[in-house]
PDB file of N, CA and C in Angstrom:
ATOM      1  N   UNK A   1     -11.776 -15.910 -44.641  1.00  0.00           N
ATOM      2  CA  UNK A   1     -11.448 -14.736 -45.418  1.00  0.00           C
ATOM      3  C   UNK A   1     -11.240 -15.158 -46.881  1.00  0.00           C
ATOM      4  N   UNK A   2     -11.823 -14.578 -47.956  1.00  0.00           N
ATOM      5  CA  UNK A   2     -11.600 -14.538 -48.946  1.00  0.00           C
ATOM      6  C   UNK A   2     -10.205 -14.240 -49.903  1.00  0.00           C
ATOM      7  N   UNK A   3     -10.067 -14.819 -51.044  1.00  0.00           N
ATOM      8  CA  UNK A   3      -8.600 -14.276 -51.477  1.00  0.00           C
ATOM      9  C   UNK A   3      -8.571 -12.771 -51.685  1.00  0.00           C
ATOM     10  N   UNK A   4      -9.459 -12.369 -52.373  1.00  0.00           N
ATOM     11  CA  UNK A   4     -10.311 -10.730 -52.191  1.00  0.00           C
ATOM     12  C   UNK A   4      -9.706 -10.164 -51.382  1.00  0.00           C
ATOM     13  N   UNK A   5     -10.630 -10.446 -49.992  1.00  0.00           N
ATOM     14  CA  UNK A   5     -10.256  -9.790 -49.004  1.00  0.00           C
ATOM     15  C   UNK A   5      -8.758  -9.845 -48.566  1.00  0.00           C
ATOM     16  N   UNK A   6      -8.255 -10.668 -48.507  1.00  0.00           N
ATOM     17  CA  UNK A   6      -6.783 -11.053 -48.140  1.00  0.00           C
ATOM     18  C   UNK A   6      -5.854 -10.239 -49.185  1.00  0.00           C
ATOM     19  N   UNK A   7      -6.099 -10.376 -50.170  1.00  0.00           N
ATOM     20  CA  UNK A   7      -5.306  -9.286 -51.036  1.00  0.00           C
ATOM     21  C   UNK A   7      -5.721  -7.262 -50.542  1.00  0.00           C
ATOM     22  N   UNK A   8      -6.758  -7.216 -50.360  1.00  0.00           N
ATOM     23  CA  UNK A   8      -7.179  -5.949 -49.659  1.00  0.00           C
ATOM     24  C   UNK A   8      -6.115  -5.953 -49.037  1.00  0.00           C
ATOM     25  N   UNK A   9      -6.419  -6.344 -47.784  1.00  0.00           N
ATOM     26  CA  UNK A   9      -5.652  -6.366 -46.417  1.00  0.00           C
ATOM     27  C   UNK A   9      -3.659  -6.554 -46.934  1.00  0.00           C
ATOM     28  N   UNK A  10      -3.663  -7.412 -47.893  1.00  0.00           N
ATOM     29  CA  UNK A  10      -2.359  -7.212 -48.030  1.00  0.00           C
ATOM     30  C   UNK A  10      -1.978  -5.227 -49.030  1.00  0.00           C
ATOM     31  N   UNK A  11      -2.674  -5.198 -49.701  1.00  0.00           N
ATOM     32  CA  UNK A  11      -2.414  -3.968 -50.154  1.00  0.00           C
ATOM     33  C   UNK A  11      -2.459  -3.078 -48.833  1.00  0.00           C
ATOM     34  N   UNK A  12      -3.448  -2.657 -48.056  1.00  0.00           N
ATOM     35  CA  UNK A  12      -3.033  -2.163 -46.909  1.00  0.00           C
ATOM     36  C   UNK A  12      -1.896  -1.986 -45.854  1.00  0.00           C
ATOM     37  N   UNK A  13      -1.485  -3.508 -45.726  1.00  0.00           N
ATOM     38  CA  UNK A  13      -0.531  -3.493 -45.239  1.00  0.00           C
ATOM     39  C   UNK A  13       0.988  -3.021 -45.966  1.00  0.00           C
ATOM     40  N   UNK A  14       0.993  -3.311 -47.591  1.00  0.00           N
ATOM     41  CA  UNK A  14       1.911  -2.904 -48.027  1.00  0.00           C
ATOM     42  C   UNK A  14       2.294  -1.155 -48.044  1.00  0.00           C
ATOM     43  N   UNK A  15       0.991  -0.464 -48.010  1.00  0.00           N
ATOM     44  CA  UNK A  15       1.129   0.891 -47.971  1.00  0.00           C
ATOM     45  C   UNK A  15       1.641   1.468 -46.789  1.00  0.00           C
ATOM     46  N   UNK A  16       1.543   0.576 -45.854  1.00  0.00           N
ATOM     47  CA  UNK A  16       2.273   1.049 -44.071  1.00  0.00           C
ATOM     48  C   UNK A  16       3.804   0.660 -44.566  1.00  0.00           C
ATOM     49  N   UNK A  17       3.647  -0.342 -44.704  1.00  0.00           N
ATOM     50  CA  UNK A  17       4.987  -0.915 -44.520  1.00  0.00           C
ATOM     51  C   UNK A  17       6.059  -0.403 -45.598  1.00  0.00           C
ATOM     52  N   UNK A  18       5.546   0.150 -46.925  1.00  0.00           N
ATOM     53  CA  UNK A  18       6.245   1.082 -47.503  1.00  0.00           C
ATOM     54  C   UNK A  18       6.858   2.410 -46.780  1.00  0.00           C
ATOM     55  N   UNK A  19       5.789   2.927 -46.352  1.00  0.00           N
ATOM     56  CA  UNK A  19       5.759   3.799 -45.345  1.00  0.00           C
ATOM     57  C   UNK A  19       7.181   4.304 -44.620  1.00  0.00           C
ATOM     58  N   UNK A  20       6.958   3.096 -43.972  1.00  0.00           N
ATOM     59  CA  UNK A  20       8.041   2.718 -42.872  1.00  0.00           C
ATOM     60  C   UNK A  20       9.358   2.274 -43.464  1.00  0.00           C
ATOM     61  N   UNK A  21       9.553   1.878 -44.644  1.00  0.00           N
ATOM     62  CA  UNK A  21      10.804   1.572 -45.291  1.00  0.00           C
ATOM     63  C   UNK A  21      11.387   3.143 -46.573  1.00  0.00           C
ATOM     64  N   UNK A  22      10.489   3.800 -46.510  1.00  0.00           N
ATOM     65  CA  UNK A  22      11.072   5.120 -47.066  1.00  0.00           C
ATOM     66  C   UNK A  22      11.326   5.980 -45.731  1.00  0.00           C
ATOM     67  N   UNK A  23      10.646   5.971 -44.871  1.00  0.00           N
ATOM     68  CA  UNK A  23      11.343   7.056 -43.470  1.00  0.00           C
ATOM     69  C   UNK A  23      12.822   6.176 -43.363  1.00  0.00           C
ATOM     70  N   UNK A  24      13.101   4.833 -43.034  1.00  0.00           N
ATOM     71  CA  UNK A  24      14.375   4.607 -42.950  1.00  0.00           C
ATOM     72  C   UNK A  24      15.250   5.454 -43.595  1.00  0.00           C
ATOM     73  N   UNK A  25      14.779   4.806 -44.888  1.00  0.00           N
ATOM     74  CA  UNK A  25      15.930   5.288 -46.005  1.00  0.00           C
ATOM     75  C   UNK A  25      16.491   6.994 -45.944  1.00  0.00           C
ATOM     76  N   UNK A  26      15.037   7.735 -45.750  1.00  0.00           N
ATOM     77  CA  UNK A  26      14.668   9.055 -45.439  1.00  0.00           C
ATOM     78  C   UNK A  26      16.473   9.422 -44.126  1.00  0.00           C
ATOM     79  N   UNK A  27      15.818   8.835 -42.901  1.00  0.00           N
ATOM     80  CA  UNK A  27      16.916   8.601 -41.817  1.00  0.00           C
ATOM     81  C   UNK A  27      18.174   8.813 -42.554  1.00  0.00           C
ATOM     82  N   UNK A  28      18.170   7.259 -43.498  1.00  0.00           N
ATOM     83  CA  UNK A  28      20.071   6.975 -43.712  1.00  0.00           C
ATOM     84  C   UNK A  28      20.734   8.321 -44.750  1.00  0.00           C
ATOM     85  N   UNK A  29      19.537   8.868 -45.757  1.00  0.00           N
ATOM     86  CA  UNK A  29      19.799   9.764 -46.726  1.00  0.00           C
ATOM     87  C   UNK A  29      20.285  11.093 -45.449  1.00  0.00           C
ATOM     88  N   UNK A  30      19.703  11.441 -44.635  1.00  0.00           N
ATOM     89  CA  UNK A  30      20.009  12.639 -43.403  1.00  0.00           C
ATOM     90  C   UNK A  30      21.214  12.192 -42.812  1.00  0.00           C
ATOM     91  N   UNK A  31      21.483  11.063 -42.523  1.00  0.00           N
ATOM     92  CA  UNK A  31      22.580  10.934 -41.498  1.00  0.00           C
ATOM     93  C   UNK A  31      24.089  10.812 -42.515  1.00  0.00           C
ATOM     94  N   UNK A  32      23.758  10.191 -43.446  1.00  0.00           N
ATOM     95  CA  UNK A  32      24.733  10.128 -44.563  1.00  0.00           C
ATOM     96  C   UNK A  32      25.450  11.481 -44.852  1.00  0.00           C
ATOM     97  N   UNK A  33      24.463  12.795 -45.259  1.00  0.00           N
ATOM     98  CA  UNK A  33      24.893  14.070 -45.632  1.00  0.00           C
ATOM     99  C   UNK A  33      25.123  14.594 -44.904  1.00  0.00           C
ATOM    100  N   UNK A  34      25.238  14.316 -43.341  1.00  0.00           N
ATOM    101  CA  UNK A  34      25.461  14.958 -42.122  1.00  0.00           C
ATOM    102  C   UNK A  34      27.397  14.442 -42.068  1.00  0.00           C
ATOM    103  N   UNK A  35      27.128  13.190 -42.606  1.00  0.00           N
ATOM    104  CA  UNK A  35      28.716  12.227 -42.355  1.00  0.00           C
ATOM    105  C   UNK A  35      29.192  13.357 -43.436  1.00  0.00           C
ATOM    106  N   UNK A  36      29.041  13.561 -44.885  1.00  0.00           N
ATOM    107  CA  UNK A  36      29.943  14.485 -45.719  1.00  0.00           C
ATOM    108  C   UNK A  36      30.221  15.833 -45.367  1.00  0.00           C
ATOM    109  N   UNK A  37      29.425  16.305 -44.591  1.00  0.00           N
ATOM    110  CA  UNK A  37      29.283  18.121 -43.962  1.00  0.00           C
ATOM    111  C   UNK A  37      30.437  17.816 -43.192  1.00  0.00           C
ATOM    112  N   UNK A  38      30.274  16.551 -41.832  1.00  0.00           N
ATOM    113  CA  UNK A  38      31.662  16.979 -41.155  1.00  0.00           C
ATOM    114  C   UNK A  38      33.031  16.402 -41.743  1.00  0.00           C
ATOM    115  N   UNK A  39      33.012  15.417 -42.446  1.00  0.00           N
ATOM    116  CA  UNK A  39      33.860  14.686 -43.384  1.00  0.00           C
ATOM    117  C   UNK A  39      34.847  16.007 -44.078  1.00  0.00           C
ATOM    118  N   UNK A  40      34.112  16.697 -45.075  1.00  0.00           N
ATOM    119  CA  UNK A  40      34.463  17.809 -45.660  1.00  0.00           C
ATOM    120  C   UNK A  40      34.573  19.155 -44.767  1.00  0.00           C
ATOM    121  N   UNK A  41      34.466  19.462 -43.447  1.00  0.00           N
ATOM    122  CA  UNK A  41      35.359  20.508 -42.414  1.00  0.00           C
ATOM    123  C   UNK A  41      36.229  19.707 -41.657  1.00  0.00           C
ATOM    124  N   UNK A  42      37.382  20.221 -42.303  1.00  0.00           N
ATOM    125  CA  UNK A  42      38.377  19.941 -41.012  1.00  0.00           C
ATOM    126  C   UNK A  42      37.880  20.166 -39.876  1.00  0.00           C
ATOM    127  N   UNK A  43      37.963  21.422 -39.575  1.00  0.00           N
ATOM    128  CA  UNK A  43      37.448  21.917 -37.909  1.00  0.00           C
ATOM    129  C   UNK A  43      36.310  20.706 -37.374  1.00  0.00           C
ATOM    130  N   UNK A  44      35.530  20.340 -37.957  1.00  0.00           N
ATOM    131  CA  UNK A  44      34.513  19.623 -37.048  1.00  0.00           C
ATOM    132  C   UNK A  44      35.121  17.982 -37.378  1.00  0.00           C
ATOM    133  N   UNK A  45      36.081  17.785 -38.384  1.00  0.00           N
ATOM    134  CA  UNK A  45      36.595  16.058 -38.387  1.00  0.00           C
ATOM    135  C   UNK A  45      37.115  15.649 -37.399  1.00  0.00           C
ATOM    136  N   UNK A  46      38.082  17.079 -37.302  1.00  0.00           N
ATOM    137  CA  UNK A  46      39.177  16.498 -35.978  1.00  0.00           C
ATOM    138  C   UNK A  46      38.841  16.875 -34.493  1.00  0.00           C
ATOM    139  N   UNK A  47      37.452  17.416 -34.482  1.00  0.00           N
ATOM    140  CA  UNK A  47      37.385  17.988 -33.287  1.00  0.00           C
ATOM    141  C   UNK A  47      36.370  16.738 -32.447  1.00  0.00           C
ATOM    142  N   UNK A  48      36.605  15.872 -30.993  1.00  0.00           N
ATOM    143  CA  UNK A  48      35.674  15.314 -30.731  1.00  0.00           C
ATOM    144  C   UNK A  48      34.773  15.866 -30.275  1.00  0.00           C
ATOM    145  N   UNK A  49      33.255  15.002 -30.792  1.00  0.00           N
ATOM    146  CA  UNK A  49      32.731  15.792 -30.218  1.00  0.00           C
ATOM    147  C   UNK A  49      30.949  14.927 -29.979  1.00  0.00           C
ATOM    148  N   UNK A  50      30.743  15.097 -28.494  1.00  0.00           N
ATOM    149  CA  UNK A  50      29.610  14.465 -28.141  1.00  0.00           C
ATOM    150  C   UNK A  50      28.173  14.447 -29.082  1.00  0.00           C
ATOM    151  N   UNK A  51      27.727  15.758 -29.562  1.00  0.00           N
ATOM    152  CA  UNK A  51      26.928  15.518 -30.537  1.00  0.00           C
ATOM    153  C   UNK A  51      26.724  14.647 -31.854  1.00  0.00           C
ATOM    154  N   UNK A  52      28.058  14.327 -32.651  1.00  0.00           N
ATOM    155  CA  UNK A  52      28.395  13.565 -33.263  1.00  0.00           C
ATOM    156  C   UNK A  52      27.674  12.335 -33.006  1.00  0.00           C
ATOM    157  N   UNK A  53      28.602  11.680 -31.663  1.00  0.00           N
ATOM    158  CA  UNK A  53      28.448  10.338 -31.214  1.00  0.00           C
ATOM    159  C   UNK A  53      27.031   9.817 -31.026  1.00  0.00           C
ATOM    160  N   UNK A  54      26.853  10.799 -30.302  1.00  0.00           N
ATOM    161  CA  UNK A  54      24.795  11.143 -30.450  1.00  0.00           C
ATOM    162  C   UNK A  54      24.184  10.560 -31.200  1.00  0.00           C
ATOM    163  N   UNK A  55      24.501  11.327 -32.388  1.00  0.00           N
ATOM    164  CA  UNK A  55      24.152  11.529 -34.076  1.00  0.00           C
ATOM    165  C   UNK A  55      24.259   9.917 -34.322  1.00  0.00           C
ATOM    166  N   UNK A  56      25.197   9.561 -34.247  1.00  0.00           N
ATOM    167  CA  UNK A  56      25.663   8.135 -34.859  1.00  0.00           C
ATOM    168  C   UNK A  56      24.931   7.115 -34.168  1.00  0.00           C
ATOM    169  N   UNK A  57      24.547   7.612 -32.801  1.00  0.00           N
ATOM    170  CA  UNK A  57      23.848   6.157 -32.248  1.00  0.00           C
ATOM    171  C   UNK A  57      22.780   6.383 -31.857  1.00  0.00           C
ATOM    172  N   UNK A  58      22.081   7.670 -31.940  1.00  0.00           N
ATOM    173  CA  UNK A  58      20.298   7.451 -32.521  1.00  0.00           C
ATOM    174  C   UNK A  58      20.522   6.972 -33.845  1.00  0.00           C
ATOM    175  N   UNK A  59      21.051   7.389 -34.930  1.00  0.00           N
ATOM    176  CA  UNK A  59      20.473   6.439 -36.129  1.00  0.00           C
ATOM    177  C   UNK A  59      20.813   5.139 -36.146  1.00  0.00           C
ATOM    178  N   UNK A  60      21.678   4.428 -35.443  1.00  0.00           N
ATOM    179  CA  UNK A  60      22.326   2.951 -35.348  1.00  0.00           C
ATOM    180  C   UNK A  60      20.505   2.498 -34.512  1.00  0.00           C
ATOM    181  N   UNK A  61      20.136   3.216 -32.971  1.00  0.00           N
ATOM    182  CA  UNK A  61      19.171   2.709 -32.466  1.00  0.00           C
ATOM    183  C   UNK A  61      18.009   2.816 -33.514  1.00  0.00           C
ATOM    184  N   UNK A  62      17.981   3.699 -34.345  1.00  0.00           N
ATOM    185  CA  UNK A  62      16.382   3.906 -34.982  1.00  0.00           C
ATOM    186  C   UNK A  62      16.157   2.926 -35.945  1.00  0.00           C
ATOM    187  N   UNK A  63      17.597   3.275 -36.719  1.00  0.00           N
ATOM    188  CA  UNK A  63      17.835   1.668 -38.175  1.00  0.00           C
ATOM    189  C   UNK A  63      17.415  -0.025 -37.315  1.00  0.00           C
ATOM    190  N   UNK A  64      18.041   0.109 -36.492  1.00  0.00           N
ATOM    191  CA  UNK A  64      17.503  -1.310 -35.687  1.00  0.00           C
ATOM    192  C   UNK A  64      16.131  -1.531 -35.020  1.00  0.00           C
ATOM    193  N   UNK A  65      15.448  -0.251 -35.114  1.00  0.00           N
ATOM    194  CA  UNK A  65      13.753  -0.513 -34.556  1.00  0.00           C
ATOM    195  C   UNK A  65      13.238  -0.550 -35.761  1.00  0.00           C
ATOM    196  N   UNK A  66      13.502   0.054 -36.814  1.00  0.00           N
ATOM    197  CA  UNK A  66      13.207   0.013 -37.622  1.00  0.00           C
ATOM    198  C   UNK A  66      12.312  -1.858 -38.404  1.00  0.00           C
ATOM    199  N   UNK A  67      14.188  -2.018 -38.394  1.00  0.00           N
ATOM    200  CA  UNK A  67      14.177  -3.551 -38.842  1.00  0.00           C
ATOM    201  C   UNK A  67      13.686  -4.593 -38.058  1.00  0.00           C
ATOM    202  N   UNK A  68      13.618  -4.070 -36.697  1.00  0.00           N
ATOM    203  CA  UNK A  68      12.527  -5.181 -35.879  1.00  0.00           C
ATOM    204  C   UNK A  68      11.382  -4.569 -36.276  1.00  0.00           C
ATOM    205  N   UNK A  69      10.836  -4.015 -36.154  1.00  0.00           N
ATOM    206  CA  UNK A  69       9.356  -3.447 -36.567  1.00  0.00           C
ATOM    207  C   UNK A  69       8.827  -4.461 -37.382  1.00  0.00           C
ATOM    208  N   UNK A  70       9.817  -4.798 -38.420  1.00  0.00           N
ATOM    209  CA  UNK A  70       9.408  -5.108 -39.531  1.00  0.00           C
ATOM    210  C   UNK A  70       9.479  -6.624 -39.389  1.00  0.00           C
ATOM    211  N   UNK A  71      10.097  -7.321 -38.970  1.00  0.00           N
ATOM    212  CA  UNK A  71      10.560  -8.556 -38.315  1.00  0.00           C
ATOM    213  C   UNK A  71       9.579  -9.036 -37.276  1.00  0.00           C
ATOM    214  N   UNK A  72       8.624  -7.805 -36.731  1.00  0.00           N
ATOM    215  CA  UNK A  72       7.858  -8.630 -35.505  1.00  0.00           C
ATOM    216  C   UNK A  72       6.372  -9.467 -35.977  1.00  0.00           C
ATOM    217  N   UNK A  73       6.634 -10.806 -35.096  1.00  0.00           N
ATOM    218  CA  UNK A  73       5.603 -11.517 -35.615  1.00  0.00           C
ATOM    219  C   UNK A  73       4.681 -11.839 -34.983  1.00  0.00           C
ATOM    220  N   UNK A  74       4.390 -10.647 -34.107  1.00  0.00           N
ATOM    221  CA  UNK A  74       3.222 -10.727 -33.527  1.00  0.00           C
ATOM    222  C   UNK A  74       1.417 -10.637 -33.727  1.00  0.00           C
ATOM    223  N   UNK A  75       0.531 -11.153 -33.615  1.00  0.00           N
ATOM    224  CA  UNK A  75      -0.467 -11.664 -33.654  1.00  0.00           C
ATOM    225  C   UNK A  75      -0.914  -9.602 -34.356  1.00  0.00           C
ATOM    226  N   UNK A  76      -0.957  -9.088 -33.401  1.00  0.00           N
ATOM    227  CA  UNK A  76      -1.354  -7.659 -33.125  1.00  0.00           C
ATOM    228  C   UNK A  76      -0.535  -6.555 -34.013  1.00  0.00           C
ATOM    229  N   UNK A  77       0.484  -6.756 -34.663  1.00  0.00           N
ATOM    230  CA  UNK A  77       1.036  -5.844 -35.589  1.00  0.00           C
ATOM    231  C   UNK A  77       1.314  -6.007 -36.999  1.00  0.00           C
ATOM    232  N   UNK A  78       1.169  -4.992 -37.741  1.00  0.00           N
ATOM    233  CA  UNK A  78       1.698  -5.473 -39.083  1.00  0.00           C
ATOM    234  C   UNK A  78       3.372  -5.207 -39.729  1.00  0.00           C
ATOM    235  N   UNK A  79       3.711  -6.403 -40.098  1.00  0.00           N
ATOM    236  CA  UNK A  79       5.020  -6.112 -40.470  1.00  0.00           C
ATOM    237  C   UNK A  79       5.296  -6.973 -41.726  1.00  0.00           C
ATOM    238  N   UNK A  80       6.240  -6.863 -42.486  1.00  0.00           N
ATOM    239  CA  UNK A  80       6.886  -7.397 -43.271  1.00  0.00           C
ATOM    240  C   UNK A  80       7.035  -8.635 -43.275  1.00  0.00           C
ATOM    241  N   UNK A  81       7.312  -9.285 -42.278  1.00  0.00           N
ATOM    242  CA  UNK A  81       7.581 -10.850 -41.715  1.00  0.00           C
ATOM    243  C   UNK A  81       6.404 -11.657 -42.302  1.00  0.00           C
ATOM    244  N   UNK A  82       5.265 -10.832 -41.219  1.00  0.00           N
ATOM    245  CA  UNK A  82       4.078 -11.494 -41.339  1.00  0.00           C
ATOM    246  C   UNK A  82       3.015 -11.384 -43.200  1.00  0.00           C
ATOM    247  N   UNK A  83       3.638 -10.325 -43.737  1.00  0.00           N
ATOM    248  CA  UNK A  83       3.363 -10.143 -45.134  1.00  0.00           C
ATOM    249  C   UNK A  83       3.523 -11.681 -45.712  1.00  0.00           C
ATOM    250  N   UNK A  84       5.211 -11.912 -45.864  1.00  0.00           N
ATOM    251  CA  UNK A  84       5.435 -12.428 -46.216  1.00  0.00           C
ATOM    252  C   UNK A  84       5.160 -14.162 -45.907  1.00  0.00           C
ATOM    253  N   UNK A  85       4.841 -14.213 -44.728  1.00  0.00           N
ATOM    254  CA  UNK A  85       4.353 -15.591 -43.837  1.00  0.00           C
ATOM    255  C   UNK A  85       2.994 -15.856 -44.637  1.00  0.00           C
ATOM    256  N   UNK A  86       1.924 -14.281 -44.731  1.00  0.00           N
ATOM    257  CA  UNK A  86       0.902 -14.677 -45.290  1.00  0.00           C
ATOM    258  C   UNK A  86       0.813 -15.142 -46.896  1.00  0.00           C
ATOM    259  N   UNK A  87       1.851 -14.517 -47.632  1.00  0.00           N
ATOM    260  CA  UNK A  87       1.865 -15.492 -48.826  1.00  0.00           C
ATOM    261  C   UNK A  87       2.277 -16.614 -49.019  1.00  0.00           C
ATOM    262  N   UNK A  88       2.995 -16.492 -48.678  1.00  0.00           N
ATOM    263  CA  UNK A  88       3.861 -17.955 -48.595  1.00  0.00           C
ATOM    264  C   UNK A  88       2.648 -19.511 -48.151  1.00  0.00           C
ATOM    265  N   UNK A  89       1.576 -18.780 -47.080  1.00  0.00           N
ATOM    266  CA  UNK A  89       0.641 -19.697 -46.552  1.00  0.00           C
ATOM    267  C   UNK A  89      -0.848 -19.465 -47.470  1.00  0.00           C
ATOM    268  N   UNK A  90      -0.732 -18.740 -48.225  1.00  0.00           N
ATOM    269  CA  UNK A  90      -2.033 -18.134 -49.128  1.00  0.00           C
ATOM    270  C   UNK A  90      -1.496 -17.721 -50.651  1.00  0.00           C
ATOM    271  N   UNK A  91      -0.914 -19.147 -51.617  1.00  0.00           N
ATOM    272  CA  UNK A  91       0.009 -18.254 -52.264  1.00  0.00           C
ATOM    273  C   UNK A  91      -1.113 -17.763 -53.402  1.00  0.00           C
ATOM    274  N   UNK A  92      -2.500 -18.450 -53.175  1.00  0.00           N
ATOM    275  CA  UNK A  92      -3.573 -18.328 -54.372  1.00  0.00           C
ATOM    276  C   UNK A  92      -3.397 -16.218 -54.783  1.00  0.00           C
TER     277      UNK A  92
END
């Protein structure tokens, strides 16, 4: 593969992987203003309540697929890891 091509392929990959690091953020910006809505009602601060807990640990599970996603260094996916593996080994 050419440096050419290898830079292609890295621009490609950077446009996924951007992608995938603004839906996070996207996530934390939703779950954040969800924390001030009940933060700011009494009625729903002090009240427990299962949806909440919900709330809090799909985004705990999604933030953490997230960051493996990005971490996996498998042959077959593109991620961040491997971005960075490929410069580091191609720094031309």
């Amino acid at each position: 593969m050419t440096d050419e091509e290898r830079l292609e392929r890295w621009a490609k990959w950077i446009t996924l992987i951007q992608g995938d690091i603004w839906e996070l953020f996207y996530l934390h910006f939703i779950f954040s203003e969800v924390q001030e809505i009940i933060k700011d009602n009494e009625a729903l601060s002090e009240t427990p309540n299962y949806f909440f807990g919900w709330l809090r640990d799909v985004f705990a599970y999604s933030s953490s697929m997230y960051v493996r996603r990005q971490s996996d260094r498998r042959k077959d996916v593109i991620s961040f890891y491997k971005l960075l593996d490929e410069i580091h080994r191609y720094p031309s």
